[in-house]
N, C-alpha and C. Protein backbone atom coordinates (compact mmCIF):
# COMPACT_ATOMS: atom_id res chain seq x y z
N UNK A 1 0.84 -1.18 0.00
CA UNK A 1 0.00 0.00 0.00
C UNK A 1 0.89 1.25 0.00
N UNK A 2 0.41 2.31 -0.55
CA UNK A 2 1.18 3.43 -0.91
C UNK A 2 0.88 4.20 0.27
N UNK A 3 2.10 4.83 0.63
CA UNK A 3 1.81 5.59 1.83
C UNK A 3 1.39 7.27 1.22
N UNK A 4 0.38 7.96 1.96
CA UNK A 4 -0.02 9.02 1.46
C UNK A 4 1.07 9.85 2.18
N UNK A 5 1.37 11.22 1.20
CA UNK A 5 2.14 12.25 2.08
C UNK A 5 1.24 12.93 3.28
N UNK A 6 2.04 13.33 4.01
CA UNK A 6 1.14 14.34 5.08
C UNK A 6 0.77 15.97 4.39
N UNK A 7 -0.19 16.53 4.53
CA UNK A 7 -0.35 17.88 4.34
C UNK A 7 -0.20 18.69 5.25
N UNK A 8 0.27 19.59 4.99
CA UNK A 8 0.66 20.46 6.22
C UNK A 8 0.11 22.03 5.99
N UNK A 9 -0.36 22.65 6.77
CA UNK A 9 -1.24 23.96 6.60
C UNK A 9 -0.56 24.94 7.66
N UNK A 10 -0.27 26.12 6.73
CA UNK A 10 0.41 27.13 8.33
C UNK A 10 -0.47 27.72 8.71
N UNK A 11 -0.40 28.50 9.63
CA UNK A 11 -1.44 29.16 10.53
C UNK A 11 -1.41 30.40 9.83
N UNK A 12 -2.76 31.13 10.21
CA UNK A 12 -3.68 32.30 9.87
C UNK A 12 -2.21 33.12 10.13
N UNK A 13 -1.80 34.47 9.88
CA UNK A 13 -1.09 35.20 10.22
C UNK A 13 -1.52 36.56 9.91
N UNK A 14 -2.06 37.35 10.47
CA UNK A 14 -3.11 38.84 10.23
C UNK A 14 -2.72 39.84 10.76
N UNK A 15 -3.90 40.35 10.97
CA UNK A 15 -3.15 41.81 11.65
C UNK A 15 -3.37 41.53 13.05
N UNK A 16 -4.01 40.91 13.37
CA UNK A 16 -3.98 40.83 14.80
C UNK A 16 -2.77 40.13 14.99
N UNK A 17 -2.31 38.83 14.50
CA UNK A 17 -1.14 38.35 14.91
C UNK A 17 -0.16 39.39 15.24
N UNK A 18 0.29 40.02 14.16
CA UNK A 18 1.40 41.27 14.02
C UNK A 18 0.81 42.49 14.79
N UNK A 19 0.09 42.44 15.90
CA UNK A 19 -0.60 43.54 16.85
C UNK A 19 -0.33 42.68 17.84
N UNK A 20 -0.32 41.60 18.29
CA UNK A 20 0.37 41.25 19.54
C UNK A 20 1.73 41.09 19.23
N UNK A 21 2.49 40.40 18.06
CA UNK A 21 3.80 40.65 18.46
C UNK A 21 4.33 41.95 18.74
N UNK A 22 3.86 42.74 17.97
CA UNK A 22 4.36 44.46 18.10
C UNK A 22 4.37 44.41 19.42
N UNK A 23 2.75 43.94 20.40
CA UNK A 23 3.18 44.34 22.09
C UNK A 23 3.74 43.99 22.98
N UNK A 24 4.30 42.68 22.44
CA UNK A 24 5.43 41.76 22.56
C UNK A 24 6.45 42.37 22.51
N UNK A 25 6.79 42.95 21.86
CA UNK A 25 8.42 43.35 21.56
C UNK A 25 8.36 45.17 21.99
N UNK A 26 7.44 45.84 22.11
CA UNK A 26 7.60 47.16 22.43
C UNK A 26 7.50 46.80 23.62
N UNK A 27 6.98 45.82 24.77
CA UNK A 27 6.56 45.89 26.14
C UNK A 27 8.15 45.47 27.06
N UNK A 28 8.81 44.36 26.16
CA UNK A 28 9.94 43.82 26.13
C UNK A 28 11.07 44.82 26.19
N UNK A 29 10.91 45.23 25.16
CA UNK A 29 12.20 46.72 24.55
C UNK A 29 11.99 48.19 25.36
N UNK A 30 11.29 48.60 26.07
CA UNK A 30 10.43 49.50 26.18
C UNK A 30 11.80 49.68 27.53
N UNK A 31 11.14 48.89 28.68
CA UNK A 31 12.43 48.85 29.69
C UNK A 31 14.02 49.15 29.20
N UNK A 32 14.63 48.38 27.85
CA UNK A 32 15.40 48.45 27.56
C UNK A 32 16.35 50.11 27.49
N UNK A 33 15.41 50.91 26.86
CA UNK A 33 15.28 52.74 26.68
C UNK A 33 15.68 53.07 28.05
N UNK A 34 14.67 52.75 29.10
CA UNK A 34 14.93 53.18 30.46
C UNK A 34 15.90 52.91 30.80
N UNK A 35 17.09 51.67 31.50
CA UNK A 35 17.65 51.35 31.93
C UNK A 35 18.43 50.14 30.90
N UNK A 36 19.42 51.51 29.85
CA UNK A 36 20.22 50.23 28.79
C UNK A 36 21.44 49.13 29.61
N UNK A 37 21.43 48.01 30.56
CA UNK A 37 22.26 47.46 30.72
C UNK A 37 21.97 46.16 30.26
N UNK A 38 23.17 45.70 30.09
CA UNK A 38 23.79 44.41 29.59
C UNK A 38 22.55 43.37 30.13
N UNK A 39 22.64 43.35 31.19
CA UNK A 39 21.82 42.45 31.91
C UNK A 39 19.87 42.45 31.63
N UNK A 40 19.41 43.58 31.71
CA UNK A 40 18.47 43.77 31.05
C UNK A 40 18.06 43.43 29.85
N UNK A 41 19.13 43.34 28.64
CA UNK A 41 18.98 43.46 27.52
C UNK A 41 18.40 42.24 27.58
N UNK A 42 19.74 40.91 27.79
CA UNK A 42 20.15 39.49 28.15
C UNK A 42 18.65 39.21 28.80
N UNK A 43 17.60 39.92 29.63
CA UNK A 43 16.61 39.01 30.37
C UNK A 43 15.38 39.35 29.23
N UNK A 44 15.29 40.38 29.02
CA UNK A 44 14.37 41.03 28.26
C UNK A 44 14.21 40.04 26.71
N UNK A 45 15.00 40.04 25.94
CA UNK A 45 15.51 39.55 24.99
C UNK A 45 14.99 38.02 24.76
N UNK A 46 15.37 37.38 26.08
CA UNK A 46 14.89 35.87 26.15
C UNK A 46 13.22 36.19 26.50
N UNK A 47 12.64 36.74 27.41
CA UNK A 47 11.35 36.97 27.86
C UNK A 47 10.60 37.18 26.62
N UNK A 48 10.98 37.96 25.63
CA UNK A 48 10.42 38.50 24.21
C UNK A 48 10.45 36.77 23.30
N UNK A 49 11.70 36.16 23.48
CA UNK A 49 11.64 35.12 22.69
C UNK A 49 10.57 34.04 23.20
N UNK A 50 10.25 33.71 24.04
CA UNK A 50 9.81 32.91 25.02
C UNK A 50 8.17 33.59 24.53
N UNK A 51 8.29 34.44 24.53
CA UNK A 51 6.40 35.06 24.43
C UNK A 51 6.05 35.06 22.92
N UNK A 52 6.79 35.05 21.64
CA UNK A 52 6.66 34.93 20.68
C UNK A 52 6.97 33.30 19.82
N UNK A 53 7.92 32.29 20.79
CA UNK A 53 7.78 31.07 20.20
C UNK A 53 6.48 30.14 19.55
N UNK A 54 5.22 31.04 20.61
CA UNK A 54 4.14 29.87 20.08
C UNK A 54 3.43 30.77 18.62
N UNK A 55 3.92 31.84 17.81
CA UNK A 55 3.69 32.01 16.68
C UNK A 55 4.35 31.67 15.96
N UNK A 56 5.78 31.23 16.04
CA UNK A 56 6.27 30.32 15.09
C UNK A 56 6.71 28.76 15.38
N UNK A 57 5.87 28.33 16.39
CA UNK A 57 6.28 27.05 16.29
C UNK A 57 4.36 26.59 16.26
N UNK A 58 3.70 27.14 15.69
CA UNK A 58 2.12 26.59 15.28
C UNK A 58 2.02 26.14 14.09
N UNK A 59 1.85 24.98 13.93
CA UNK A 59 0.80 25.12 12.43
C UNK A 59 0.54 23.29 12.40
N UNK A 60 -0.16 22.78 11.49
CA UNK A 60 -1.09 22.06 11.22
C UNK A 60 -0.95 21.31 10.11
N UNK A 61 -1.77 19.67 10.41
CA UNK A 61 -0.72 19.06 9.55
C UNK A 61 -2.19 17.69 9.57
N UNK A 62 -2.33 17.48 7.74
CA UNK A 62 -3.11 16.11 8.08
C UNK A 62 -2.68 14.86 7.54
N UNK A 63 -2.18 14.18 8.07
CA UNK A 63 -1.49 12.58 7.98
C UNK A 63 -2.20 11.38 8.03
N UNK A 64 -2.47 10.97 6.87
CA UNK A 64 -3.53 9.79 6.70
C UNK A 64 -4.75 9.98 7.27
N UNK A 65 -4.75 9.50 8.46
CA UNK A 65 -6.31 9.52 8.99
C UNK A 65 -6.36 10.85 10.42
N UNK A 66 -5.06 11.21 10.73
CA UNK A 66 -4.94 12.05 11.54
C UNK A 66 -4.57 13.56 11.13
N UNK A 67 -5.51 14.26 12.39
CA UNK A 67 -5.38 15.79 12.14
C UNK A 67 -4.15 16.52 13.22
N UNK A 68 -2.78 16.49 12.80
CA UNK A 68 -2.05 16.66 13.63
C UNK A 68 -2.02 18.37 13.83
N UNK A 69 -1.65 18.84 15.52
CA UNK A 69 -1.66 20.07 15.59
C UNK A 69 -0.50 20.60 16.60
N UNK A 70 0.17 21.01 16.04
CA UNK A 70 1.45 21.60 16.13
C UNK A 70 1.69 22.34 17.13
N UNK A 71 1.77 22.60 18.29
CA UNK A 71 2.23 23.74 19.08
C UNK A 71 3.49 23.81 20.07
N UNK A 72 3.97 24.73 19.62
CA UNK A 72 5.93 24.41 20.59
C UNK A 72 6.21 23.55 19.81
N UNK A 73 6.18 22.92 18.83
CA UNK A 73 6.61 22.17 17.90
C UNK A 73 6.62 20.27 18.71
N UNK A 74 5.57 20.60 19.46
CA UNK A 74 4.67 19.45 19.57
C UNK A 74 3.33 18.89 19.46
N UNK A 75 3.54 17.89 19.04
CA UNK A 75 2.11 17.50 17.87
C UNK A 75 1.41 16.61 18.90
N UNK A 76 0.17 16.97 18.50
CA UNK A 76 -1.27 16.42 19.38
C UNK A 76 -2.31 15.78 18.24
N UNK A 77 -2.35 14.69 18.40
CA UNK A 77 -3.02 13.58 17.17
C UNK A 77 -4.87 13.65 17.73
N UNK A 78 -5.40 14.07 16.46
CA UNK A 78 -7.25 13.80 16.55
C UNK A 78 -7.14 13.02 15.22
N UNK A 79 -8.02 12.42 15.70
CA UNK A 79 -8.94 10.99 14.42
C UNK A 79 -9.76 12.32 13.48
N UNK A 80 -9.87 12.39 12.90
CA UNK A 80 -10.52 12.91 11.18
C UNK A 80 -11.99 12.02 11.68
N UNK A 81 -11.82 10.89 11.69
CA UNK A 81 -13.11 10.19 11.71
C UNK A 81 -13.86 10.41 12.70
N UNK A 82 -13.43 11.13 13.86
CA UNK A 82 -14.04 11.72 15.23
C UNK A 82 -14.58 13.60 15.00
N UNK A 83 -14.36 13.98 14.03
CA UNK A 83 -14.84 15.07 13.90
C UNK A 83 -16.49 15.39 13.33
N UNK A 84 -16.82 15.46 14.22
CA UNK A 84 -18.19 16.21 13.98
C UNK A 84 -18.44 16.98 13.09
N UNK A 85 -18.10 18.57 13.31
CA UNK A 85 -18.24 20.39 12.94
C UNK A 85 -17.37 20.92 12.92
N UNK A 86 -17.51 21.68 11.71
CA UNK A 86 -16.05 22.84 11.71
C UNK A 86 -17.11 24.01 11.82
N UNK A 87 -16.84 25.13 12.43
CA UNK A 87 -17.57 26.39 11.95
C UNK A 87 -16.67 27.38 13.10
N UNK A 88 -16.93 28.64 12.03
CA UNK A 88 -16.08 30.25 12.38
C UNK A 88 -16.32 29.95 13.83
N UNK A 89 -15.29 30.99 14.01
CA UNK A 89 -15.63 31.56 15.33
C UNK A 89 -15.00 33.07 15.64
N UNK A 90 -15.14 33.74 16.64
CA UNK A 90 -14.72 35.10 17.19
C UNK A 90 -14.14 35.00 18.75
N UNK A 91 -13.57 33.76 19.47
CA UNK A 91 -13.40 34.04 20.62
C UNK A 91 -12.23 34.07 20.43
N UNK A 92 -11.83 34.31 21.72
CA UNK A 92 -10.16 34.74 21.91
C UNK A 92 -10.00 33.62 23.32
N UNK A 93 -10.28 32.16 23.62
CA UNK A 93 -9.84 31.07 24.30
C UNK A 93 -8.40 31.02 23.80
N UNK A 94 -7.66 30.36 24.77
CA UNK A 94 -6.47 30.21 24.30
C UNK A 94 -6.40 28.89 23.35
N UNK A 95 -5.67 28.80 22.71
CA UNK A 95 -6.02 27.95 21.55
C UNK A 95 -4.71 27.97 20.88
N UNK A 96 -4.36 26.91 20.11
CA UNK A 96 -3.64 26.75 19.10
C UNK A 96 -3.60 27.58 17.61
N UNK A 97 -3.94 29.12 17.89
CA UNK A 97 -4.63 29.51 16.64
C UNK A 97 -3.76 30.77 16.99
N UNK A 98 -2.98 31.12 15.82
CA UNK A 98 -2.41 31.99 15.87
C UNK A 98 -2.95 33.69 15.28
N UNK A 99 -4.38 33.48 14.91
CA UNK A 99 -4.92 34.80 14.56
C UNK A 99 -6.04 34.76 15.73
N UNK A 100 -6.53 36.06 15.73
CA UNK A 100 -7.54 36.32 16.68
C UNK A 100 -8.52 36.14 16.11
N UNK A 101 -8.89 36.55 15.07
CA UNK A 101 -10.10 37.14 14.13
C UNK A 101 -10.43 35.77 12.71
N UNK A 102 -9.57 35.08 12.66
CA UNK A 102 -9.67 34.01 11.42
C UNK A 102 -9.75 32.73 12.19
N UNK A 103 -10.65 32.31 12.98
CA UNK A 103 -10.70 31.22 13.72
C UNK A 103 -11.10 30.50 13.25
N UNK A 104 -11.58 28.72 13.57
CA UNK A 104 -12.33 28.07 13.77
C UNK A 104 -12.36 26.98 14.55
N UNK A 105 -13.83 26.60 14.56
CA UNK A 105 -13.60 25.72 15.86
C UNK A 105 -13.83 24.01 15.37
N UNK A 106 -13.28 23.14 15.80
CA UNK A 106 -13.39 21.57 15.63
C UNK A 106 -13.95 21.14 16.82
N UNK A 107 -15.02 20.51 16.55
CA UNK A 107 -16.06 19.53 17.36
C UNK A 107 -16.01 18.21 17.12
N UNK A 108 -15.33 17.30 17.68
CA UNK A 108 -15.59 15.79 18.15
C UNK A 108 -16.86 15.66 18.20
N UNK A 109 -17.12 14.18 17.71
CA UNK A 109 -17.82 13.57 18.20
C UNK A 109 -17.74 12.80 19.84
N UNK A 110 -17.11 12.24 20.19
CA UNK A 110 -16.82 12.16 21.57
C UNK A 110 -15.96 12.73 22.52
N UNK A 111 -15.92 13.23 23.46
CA UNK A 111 -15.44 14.10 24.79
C UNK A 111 -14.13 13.66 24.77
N UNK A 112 -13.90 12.22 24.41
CA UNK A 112 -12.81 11.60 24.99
C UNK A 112 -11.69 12.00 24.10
N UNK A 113 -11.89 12.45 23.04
CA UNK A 113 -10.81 12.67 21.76
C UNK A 113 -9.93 14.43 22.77
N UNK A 114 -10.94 15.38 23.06
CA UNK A 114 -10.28 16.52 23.23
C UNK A 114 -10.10 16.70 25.01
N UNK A 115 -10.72 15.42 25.88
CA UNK A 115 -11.11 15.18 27.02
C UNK A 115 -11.71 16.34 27.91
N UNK A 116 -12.18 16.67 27.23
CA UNK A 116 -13.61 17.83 27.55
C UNK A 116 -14.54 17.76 26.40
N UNK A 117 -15.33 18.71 26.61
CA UNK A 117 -16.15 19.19 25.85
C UNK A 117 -16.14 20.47 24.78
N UNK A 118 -14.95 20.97 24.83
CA UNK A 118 -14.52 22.08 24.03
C UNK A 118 -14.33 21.87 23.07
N UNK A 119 -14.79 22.70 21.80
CA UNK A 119 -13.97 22.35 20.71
C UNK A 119 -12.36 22.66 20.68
N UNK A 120 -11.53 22.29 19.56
CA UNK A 120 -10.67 22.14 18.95
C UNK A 120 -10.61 23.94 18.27
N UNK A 121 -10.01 25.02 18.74
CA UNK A 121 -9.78 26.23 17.94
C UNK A 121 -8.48 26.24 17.24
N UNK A 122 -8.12 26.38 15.94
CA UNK A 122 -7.36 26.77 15.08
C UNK A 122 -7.73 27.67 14.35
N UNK A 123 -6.31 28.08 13.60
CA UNK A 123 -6.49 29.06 12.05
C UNK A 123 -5.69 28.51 11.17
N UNK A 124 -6.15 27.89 10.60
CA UNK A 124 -5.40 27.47 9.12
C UNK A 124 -5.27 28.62 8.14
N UNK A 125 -4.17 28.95 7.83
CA UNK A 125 -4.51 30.26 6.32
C UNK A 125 -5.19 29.69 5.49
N UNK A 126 -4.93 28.29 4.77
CA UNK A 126 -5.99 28.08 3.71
C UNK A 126 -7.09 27.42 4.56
N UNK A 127 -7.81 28.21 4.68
CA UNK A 127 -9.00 27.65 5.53
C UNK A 127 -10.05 26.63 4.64
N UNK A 128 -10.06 26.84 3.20
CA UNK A 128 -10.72 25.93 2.58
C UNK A 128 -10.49 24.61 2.09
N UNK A 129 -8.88 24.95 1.77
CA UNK A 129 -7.95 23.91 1.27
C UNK A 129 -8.02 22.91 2.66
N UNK A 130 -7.78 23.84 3.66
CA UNK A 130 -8.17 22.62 4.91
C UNK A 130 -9.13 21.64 5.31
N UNK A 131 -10.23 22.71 5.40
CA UNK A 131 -11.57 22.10 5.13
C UNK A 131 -11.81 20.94 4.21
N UNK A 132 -11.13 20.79 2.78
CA UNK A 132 -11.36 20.01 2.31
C UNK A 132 -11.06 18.81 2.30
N UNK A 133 -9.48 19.27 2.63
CA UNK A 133 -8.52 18.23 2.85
C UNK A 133 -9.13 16.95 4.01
N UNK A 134 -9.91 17.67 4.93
CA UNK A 134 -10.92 16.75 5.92
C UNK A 134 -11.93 16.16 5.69
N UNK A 135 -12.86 16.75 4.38
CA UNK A 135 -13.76 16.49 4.33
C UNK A 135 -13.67 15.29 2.90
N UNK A 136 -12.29 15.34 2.41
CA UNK A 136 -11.74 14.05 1.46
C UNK A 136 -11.93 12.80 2.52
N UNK A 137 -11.59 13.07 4.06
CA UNK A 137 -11.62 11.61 4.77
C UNK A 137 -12.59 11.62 5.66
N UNK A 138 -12.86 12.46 6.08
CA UNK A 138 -14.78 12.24 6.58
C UNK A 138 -15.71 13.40 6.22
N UNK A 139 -16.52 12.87 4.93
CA UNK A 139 -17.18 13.16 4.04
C UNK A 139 -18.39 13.96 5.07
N UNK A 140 -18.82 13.34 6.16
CA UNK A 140 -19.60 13.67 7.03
C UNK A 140 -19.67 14.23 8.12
N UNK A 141 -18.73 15.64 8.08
CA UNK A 141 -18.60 16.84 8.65
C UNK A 141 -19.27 17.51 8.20
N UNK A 142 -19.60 18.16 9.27
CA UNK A 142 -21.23 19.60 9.15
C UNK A 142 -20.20 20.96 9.06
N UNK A 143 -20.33 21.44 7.92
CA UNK A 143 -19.50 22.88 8.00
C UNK A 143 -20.36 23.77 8.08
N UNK A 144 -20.09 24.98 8.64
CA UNK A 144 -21.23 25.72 9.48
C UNK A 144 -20.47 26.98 8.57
């Protein structure tokens, strides 16, 4: 049997993304102006890196029957065949989703896949190409 490649989808990247890093790095640097020492720079510097890793270590990936999801550049496996619903959303939960405003949310069919009751929030940039890419292996997702 032929093994399928994995697809891989990067995350939403908008203006909101680039509106928190900006407050990221002016909130970081800002001290720096006040009090330029060595030592500051050195704590500040890492604190800034540390608060901006989870926008570049996000993004999304679908591998045979699994919807892998990337964060810190560790991957968290959902069944495709356990997905219920995809549809928009507008919250700001913390989430694997690197835009504020280009969300959506993934609904299981059972509790036990996300071990709550929450959906699944991401941002895929190709949000359709994604969508589809899921709906090639379970045909019987409700897109909202």
């Amino acid at each position: 049997m032929k093994k399928v490649e994995a697809v891989r989808f990067k995350p939403m990247i908008d203006w909101s993304t680039w509106g928190l890093i900006a407050l990221v790095l002016i909130s970081c640097g800002w001290p720096v102006f006040l009090d330029p020492g060595w030592l500051m720079i050195a704590v500040l510097s890492v604190c800034a890196a540390l608060c901006l890793i989870p926008f570049f270590g996000t993004w999304y990936e679908i591998d045979g029957e699994d919807l892998i999801v990337y964060m810190f550049w560790r991957p968290s496996r959902f069944p495709v065949s356990m997905i219920k619903e995809i549809s928009p959303v507008k919250t700001i939960l913390s989430a694997p989703a690197t835009s504020l405003t280009q969300r959506i949310a993934v609904s299981f069919t059972d509790r036990k896949v996300m071990k709550s009751s929450d959906p699944l929030i991401i941002s895929p940039a190709d949000r359709s190409g994604f969508i589809a890419a899921l709906l090639s292996i379970n045909p019987s997702i409700i897109v909202r």
